[in-house]
Structures are given as structure tokens and as C-alpha cells.
C-alpha atoms as a PDB file:
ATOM      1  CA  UNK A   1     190.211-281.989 -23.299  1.00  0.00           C
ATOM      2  CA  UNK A   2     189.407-278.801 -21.859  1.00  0.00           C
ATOM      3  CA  UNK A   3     192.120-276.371 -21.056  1.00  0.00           C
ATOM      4  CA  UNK A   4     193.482-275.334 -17.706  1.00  0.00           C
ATOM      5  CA  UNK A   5     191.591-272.560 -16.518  1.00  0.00           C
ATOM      6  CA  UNK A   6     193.405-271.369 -13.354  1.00  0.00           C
ATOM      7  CA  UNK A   7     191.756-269.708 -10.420  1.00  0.00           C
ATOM      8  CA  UNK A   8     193.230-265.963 -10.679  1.00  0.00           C
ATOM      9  CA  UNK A   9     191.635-266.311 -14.394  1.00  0.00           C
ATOM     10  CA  UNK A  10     187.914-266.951 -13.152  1.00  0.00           C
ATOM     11  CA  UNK A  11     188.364-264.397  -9.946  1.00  0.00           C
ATOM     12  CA  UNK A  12     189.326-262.177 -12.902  1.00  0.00           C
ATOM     13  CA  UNK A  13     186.064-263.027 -15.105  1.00  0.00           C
ATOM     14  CA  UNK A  14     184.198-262.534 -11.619  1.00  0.00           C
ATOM     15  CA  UNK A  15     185.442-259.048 -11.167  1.00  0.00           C
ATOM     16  CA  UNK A  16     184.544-258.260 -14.850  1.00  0.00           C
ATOM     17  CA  UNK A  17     180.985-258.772 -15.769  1.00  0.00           C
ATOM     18  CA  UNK A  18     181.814-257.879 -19.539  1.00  0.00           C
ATOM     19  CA  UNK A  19     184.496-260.426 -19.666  1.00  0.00           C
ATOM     20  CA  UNK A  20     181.808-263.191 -17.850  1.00  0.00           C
ATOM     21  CA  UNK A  21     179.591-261.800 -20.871  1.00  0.00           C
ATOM     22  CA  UNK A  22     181.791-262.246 -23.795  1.00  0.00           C
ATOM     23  CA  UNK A  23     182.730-265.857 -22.450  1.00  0.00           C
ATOM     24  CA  UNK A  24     179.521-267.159 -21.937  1.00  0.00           C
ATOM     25  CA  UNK A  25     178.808-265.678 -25.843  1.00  0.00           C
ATOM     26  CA  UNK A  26     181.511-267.678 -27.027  1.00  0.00           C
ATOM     27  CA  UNK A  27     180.811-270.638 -25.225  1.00  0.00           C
ATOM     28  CA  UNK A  28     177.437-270.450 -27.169  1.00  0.00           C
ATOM     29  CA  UNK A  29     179.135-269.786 -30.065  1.00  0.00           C
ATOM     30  CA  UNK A  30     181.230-272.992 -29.595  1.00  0.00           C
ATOM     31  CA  UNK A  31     178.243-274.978 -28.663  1.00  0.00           C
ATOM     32  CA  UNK A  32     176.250-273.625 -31.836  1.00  0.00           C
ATOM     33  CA  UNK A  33     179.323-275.163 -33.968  1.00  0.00           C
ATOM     34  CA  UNK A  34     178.628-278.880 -32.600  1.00  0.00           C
ATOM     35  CA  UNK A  35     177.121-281.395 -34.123  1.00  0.00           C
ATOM     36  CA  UNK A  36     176.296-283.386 -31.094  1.00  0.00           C
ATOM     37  CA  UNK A  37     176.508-282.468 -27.250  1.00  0.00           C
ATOM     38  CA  UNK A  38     178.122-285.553 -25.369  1.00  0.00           C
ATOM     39  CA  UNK A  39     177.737-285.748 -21.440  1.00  0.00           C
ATOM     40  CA  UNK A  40     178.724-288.527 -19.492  1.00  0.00           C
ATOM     41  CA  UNK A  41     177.492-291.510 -21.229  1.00  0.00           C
ATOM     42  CA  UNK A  42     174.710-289.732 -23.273  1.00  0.00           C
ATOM     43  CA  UNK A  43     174.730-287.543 -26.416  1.00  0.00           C
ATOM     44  CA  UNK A  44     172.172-285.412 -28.063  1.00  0.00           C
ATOM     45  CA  UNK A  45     172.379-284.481 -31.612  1.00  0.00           C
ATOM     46  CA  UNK A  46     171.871-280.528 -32.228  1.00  0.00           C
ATOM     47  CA  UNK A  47     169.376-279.459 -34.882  1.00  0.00           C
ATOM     48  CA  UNK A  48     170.447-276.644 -37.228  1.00  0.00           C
ATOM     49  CA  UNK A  49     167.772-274.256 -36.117  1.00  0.00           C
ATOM     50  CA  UNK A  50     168.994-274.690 -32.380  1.00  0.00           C
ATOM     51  CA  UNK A  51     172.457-274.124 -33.501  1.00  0.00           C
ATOM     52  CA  UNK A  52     171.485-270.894 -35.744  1.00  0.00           C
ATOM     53  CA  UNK A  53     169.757-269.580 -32.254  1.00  0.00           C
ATOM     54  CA  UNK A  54     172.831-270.082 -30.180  1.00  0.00           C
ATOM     55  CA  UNK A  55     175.458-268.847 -32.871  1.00  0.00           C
ATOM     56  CA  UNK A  56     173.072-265.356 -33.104  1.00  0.00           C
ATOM     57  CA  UNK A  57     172.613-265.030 -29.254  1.00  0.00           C
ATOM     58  CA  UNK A  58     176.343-265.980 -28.386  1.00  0.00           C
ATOM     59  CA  UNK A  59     177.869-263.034 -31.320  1.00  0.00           C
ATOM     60  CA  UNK A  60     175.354-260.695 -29.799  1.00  0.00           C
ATOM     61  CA  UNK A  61     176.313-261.225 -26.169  1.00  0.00           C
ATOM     62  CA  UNK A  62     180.264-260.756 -27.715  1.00  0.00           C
ATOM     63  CA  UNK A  63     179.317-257.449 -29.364  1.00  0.00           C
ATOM     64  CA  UNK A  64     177.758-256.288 -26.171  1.00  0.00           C
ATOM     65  CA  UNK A  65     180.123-257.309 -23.910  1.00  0.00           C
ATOM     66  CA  UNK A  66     183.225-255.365 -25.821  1.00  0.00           C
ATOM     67  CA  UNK A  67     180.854-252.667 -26.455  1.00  0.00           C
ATOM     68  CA  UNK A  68     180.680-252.117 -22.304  1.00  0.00           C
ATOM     69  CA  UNK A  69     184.331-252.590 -22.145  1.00  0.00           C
ATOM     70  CA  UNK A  70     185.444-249.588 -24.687  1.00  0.00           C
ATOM     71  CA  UNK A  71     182.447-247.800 -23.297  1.00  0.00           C
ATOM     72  CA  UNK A  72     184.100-247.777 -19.776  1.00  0.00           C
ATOM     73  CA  UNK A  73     187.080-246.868 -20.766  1.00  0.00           C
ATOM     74  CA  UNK A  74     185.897-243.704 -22.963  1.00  0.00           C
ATOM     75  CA  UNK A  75     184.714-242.262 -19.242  1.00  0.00           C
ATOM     76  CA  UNK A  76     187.938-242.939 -17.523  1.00  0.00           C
ATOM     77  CA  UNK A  77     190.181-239.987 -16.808  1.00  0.00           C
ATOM     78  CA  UNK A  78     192.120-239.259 -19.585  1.00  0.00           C
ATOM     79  CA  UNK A  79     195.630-240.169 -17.804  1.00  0.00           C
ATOM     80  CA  UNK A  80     194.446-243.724 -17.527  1.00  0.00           C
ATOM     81  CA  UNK A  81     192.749-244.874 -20.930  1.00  0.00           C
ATOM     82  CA  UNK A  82     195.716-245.616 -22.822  1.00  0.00           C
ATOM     83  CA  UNK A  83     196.535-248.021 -19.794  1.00  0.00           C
ATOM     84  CA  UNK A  84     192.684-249.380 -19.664  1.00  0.00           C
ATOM     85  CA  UNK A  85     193.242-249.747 -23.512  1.00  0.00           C
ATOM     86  CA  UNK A  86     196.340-252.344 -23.533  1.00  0.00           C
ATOM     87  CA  UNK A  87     194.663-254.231 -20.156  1.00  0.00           C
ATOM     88  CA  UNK A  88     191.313-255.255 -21.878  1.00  0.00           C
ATOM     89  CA  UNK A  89     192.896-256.179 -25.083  1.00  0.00           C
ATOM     90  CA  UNK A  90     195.387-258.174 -23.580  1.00  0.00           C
ATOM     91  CA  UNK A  91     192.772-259.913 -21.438  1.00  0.00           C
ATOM     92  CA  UNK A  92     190.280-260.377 -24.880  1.00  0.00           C
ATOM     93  CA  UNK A  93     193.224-262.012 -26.376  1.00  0.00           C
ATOM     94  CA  UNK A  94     193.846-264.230 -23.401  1.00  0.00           C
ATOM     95  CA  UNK A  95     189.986-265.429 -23.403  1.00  0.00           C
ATOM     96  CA  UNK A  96     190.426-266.072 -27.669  1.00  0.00           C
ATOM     97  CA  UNK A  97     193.590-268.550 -27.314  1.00  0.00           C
ATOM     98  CA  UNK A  98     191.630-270.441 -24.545  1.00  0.00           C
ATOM     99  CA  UNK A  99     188.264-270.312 -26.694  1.00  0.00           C
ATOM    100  CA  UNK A 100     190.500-271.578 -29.783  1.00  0.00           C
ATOM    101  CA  UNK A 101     192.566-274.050 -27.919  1.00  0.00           C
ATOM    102  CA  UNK A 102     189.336-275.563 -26.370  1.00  0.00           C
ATOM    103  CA  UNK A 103     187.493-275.688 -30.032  1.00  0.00           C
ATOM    104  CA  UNK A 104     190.543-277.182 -31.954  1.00  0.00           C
ATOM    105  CA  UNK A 105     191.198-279.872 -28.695  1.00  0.00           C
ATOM    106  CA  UNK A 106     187.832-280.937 -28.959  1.00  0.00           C
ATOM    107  CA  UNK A 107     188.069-280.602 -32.832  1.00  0.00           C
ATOM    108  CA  UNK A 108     191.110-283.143 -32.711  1.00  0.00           C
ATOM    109  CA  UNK A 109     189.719-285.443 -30.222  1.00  0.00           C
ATOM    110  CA  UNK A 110     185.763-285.779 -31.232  1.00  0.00           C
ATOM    111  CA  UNK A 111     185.632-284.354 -34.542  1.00  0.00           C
ATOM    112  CA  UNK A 112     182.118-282.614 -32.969  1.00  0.00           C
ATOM    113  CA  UNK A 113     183.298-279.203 -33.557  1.00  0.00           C
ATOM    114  CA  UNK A 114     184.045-277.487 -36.506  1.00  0.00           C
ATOM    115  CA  UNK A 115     186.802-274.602 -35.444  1.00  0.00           C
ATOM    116  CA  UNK A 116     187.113-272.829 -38.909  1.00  0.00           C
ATOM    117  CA  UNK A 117     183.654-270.576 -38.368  1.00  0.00           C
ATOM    118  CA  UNK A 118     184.235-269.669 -34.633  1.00  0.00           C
ATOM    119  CA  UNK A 119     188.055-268.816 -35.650  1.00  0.00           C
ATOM    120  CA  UNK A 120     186.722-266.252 -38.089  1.00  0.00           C
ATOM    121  CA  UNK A 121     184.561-264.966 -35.980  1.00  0.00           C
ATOM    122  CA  UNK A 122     187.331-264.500 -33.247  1.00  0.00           C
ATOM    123  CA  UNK A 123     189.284-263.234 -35.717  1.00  0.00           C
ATOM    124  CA  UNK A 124     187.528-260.795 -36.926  1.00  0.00           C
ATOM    125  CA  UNK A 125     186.666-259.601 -33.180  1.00  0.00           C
ATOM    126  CA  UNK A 126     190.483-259.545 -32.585  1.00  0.00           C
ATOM    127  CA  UNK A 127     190.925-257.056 -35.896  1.00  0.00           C
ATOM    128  CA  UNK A 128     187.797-254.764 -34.717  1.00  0.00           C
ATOM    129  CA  UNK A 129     189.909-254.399 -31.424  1.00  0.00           C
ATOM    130  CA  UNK A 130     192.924-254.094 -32.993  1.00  0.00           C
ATOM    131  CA  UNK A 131     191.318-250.875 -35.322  1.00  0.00           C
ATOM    132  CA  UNK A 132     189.960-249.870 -32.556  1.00  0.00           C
ATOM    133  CA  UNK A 133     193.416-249.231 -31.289  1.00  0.00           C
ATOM    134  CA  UNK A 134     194.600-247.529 -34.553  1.00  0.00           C
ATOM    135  CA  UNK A 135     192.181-244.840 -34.136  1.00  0.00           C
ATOM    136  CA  UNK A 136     192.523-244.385 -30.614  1.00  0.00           C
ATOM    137  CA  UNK A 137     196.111-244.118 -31.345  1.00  0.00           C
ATOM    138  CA  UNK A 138     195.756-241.438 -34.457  1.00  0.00           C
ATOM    139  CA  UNK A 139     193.066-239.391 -32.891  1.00  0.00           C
ATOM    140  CA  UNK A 140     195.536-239.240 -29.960  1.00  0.00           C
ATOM    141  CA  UNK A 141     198.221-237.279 -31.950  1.00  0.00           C
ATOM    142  CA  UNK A 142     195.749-235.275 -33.236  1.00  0.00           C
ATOM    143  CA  UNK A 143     194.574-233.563 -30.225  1.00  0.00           C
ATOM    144  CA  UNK A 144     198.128-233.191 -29.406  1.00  0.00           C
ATOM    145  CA  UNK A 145     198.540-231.423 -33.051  1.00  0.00           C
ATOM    146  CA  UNK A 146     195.409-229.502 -32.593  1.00  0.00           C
ATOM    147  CA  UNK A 147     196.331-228.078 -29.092  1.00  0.00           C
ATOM    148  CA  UNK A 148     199.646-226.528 -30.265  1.00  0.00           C
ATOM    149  CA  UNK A 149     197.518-225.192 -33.424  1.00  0.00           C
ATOM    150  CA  UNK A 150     194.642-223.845 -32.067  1.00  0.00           C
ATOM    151  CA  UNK A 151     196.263-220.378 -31.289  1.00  0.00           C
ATOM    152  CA  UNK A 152     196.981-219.583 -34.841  1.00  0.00           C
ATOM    153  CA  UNK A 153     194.356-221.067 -36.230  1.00  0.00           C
ATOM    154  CA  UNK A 154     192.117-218.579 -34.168  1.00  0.00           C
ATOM    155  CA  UNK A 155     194.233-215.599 -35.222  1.00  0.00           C
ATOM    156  CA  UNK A 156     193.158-216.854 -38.841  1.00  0.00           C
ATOM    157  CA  UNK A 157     189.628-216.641 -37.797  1.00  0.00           C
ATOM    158  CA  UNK A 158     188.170-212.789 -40.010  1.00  0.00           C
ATOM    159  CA  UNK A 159     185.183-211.713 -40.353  1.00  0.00           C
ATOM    160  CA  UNK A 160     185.783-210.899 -43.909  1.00  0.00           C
ATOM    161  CA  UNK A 161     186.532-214.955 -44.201  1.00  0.00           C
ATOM    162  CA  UNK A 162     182.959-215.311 -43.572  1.00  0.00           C
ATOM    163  CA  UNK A 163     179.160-215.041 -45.445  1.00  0.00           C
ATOM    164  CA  UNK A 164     177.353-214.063 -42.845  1.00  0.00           C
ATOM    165  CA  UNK A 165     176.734-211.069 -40.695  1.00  0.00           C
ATOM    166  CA  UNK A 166     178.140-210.899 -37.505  1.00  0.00           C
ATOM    167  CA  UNK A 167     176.895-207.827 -35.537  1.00  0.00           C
ATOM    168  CA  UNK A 168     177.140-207.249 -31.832  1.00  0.00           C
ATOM    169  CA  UNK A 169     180.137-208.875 -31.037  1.00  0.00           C
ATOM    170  CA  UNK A 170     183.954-208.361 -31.054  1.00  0.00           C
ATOM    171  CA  UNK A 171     186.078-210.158 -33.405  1.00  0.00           C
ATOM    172  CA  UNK A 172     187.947-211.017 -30.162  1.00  0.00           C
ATOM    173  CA  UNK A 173     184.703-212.279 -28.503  1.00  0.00           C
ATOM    174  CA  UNK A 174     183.737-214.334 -31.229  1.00  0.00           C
ATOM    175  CA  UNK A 175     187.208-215.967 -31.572  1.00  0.00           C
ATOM    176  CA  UNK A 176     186.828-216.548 -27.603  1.00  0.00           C
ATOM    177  CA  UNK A 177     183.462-218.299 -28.738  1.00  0.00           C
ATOM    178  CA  UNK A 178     185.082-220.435 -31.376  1.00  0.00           C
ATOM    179  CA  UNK A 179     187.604-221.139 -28.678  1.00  0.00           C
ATOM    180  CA  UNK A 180     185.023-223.110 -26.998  1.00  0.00           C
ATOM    181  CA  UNK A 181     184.258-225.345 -29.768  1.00  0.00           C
ATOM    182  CA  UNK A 182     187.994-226.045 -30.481  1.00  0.00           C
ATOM    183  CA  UNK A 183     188.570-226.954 -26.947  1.00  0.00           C
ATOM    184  CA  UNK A 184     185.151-229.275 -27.539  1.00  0.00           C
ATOM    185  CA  UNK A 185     187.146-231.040 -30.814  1.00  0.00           C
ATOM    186  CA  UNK A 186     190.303-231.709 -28.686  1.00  0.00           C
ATOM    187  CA  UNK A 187     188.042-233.470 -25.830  1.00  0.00           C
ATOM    188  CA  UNK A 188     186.454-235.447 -28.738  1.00  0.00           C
ATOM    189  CA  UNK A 189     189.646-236.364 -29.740  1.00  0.00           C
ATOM    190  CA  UNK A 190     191.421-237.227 -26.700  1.00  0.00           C
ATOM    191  CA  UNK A 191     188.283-239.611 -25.725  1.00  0.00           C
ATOM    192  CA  UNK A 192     187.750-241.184 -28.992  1.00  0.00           C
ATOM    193  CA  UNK A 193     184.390-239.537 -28.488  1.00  0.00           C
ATOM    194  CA  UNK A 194     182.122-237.733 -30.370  1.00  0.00           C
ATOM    195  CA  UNK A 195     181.046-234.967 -27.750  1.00  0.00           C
ATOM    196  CA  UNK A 196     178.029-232.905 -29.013  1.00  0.00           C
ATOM    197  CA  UNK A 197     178.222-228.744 -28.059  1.00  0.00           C
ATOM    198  CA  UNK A 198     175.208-229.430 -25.996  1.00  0.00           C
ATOM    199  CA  UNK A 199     176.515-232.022 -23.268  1.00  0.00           C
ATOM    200  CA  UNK A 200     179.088-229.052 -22.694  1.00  0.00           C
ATOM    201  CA  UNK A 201     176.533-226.510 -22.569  1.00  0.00           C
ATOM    202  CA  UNK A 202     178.115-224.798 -25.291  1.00  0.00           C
ATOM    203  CA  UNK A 203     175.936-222.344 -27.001  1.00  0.00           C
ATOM    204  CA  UNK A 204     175.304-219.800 -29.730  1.00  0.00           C
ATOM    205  CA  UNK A 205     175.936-216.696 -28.051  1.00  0.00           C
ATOM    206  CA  UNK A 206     175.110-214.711 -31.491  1.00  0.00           C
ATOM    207  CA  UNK A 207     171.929-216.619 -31.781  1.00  0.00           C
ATOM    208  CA  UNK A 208     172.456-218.216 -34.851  1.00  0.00           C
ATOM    209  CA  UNK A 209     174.602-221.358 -36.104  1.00  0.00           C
ATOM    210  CA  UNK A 210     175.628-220.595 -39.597  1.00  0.00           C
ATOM    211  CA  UNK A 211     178.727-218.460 -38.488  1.00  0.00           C
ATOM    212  CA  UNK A 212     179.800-221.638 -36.772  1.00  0.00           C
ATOM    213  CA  UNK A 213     179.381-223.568 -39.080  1.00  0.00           C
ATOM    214  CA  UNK A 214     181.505-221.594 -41.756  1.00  0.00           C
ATOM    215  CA  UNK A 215     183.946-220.919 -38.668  1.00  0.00           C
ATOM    216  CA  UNK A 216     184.561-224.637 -38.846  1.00  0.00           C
ATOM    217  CA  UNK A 217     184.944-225.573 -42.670  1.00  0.00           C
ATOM    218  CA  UNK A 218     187.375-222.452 -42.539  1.00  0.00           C
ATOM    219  CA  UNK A 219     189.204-224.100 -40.409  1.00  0.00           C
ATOM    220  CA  UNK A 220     189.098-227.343 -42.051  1.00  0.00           C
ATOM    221  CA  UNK A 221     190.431-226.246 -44.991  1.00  0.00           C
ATOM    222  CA  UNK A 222     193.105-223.837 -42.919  1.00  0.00           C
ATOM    223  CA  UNK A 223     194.186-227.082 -41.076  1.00  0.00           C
ATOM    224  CA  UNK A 224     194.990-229.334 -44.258  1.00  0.00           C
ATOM    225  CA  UNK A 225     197.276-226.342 -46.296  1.00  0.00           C
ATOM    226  CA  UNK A 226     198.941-226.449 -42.876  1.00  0.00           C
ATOM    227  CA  UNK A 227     199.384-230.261 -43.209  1.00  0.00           C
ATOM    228  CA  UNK A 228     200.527-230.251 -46.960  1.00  0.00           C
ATOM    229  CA  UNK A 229     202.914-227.078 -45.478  1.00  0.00           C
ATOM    230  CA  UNK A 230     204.218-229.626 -43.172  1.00  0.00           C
ATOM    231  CA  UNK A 231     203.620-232.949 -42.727  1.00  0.00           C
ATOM    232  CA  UNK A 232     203.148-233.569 -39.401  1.00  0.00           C
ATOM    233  CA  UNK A 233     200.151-235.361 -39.279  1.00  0.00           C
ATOM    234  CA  UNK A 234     199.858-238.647 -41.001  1.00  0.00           C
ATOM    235  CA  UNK A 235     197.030-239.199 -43.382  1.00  0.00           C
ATOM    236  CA  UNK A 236     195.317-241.304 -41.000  1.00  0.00           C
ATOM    237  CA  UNK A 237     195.595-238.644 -37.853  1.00  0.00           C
ATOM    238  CA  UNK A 238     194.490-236.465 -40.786  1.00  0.00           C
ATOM    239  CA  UNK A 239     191.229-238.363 -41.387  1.00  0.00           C
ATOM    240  CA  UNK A 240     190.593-238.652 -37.957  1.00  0.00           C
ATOM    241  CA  UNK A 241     191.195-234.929 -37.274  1.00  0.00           C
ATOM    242  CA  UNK A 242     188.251-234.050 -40.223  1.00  0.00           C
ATOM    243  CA  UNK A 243     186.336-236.238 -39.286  1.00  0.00           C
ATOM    244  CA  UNK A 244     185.785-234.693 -35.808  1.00  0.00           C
ATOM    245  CA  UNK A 245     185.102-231.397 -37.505  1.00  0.00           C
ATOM    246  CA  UNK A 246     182.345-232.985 -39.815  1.00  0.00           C
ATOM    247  CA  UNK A 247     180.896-234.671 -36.495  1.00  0.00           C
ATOM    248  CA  UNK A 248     181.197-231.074 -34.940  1.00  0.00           C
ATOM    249  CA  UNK A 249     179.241-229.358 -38.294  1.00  0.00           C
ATOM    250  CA  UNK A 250     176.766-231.800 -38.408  1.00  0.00           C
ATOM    251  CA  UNK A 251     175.985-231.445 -34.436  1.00  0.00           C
ATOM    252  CA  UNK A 252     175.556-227.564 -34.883  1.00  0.00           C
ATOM    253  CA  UNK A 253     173.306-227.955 -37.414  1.00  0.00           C
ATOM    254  CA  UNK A 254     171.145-230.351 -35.283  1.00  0.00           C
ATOM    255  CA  UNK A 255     171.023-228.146 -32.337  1.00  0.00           C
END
């Protein structure tokens, strides 16, 4: 029995090339489950090496095809992402009760397909999404924290905080500098992103990272005795805050 699929659905699929992507994965996926493909009158038993080939193929074509979603939705503008967000997962959770209603129908009725496997895997898709979510939703909160922090934070900013030597420059030009890179951790933040210095054409102006880089671990550890001070960040906004700055460190020290 195959479920009713109505027309507004498939002109929706149509419009969507990832979503025609991630069903026609887990339609292979399904079909890599059976034992034996009936049509009409005839039926053709399904080796195991077939079936490993269309199990592998259909998870990759999944993968992709939520890969292409999130990766649209990163280059929205920021005012619509949150609403992007909710609209694909409620249409990836649409296309998993079909997929699961038409594997356990045909499960009941044929005993050809084995639902258990494909469930996990749909599961398990549904839980990636759903963390997804999480730390779209904590890194969120921390831009927001970060914006109303940055002023201080860059008043903290001394040269006597720091190893190396700074020369040519203005303690108020080199806070301007760091500035730059703050502003860079917010839009990494508010994207879900990581967004190196370089696609913002951010550079050293003094000619040499390690300032940066000691710029940002002061910061680091100026931001957390601000957190234990007061609590406003949870431990997971926290982790997602740090571990922008670590992206950020690790960036400058490419570049």
C-alpha cells in the first residue's frame, strides 16, 4: 500500500531539487532493505551485493541533499534563516513519516521489507537535524551576548596584557583593528559559519599575527570570568562562543 502522496507535495519536491534528492536516496535506501522486488505479476530476488550498492548510494544522496539545504540557508540574509531553519525541518520530517509509513505498510503487507535499519537511519538523520538546531540556536545567543560585550571587552584590550611588541600603532588603532575581528566572530556566529579573516579581507595591519593571536586567547579567558561573574550564557552558548575563537586562532595562524 503506498501512501497518499498529494499533488502540492510533489510540486513542492519539484521546486526543491534537494528535497527530490533526499527522496530518491531514501527510496534506494528502502529498495536496498528488500528482499525481493515484486512488479505486476513478476518478482526478482535482490542479491546482497546489489542491496549493499543501493543502501551506500541512497545514504550518500541523503547526506548531500541536507548538506545543500543547511548550505542555502547559511547564505540567506540573516533576518530570514531562523524562518528557512523551521521550513526545511518541518518539510524533512514530513518526507520521514511518508518514507516510514510506506516501509512499515509494505512491511505489514509483504513481509519484503525490513523497516528496523531504514528507521535508524531516519532516525538518526532526524537527531543530526535536530543538533543542528541546538547549535544554531546557542550560537544565536551568543552573538547577541558578544555584541553587547564587545565594548568592554576592547577597553580590556593593554598592551602590557600582551608578549609581543607592538610598535607603530596606537593602542586605540590597534583596538580598532581587533574590532574587526570581533565583528568577524559575531558574523560567524550569527551564520553558524566559520568565516575565515581572509573572505573579509581582514588583514594584519602590524604585519605580524602573533599579537592577534594573544589578542584573542586574552579575550577568551576575559569572556569566561565574565560568564562565571554572571551567568548569562549557558554552558552550551559558552562552548559555542570558544569555539568560534579557537576557529578564529587557528585561521590567523594559517594566513
Amino acid at each position: 500500500m503506498i501512501p497518499n502522496i498529494t499533488p502540492e507535495f510533489l510540486i513542492k519536491l519539484f521546486e526543491n531539487y534537494q528535497f527530490i534528492t533526499l527522496g530518491l536516496g531514501s527510496f534506494l535506501l528502502v529498495l536496498g532493505a528488500t528482499e525481493k522486488l515484486v512488479l505486476r505479476n513478476n518478482s526478482w530476488i535482490i542479491s546482497s551485493q546489489f542491496k549493499l550498492i543501493l543502501v551506500v548510494v541512497g545514504i550518500v544522496l541523503m547526506v548531500i541533499s541536507v548538506l545543500a539545504m543547511f548550505k542555502d540557508k547559511l547564505f540567506a540574509p540573516q533576518n530570514k534563516i531562523q524562518k528557512e531553519l523551521e521550513n526545511t525541518t518541518a518539510e524533512l520530517e514530513k518526507i520521514r513519516n511518508k518514507i516510514k509509513y510506506l516501509v512499515e505498510s509494505s512491511n505489514n503487507s509483504n513481509g519484503y521489507v525490513s523497516s528496523s535499519e531504514l528507521t535508524n537511519i531516519l532516525e538518526g538523520m532526524e537527531n543530526d537535524i535536530h543538533e543542528f538546531q541546538l547549535r544554531f540556536h546557542n550560537s544565536q545567543k551568543a552573538a547577541k551576548w558578544l555584541k553587547t560585550k564587545q565594548e568592554s571587552l576592547l577597553q580590556a584590550v593593554k598592551f602590557s596584557d600582551l608578549n609581543s611588541d607592538i610598535n607603530n600603532i596606537s593602542l586605540d588603532d590597534f583596538r580598532a583593528e581587533i574590532k574587526k575581528y570581533i565583528g568577524l566572530l559575531i558574523e560567524s556566529l550569527e551564520t553558524s559559519k566559520n568565516i575565515t579573516p581572509r573572505r573579509r579581507k581582514i588583514t594584519y595591519h602590524i604585519n605580524k599575527p602573533l599579537p592577534y593571536i594573544e589578542v584573542m586567547e586574552f579575550l577568551q579567558i576575559q569572556i569566561k570570568q565574565e560568564v562565571d561573574k554572571h551567568p548569562d550564557l549557558t554552558k552550551e552558548e559558552f562552548r559555542e562562543l570558544n569555539n568560534c575563537i579557537d576557529a578564529l586562532i587557528r585561521d590567523i595562524q594559517r594566513e
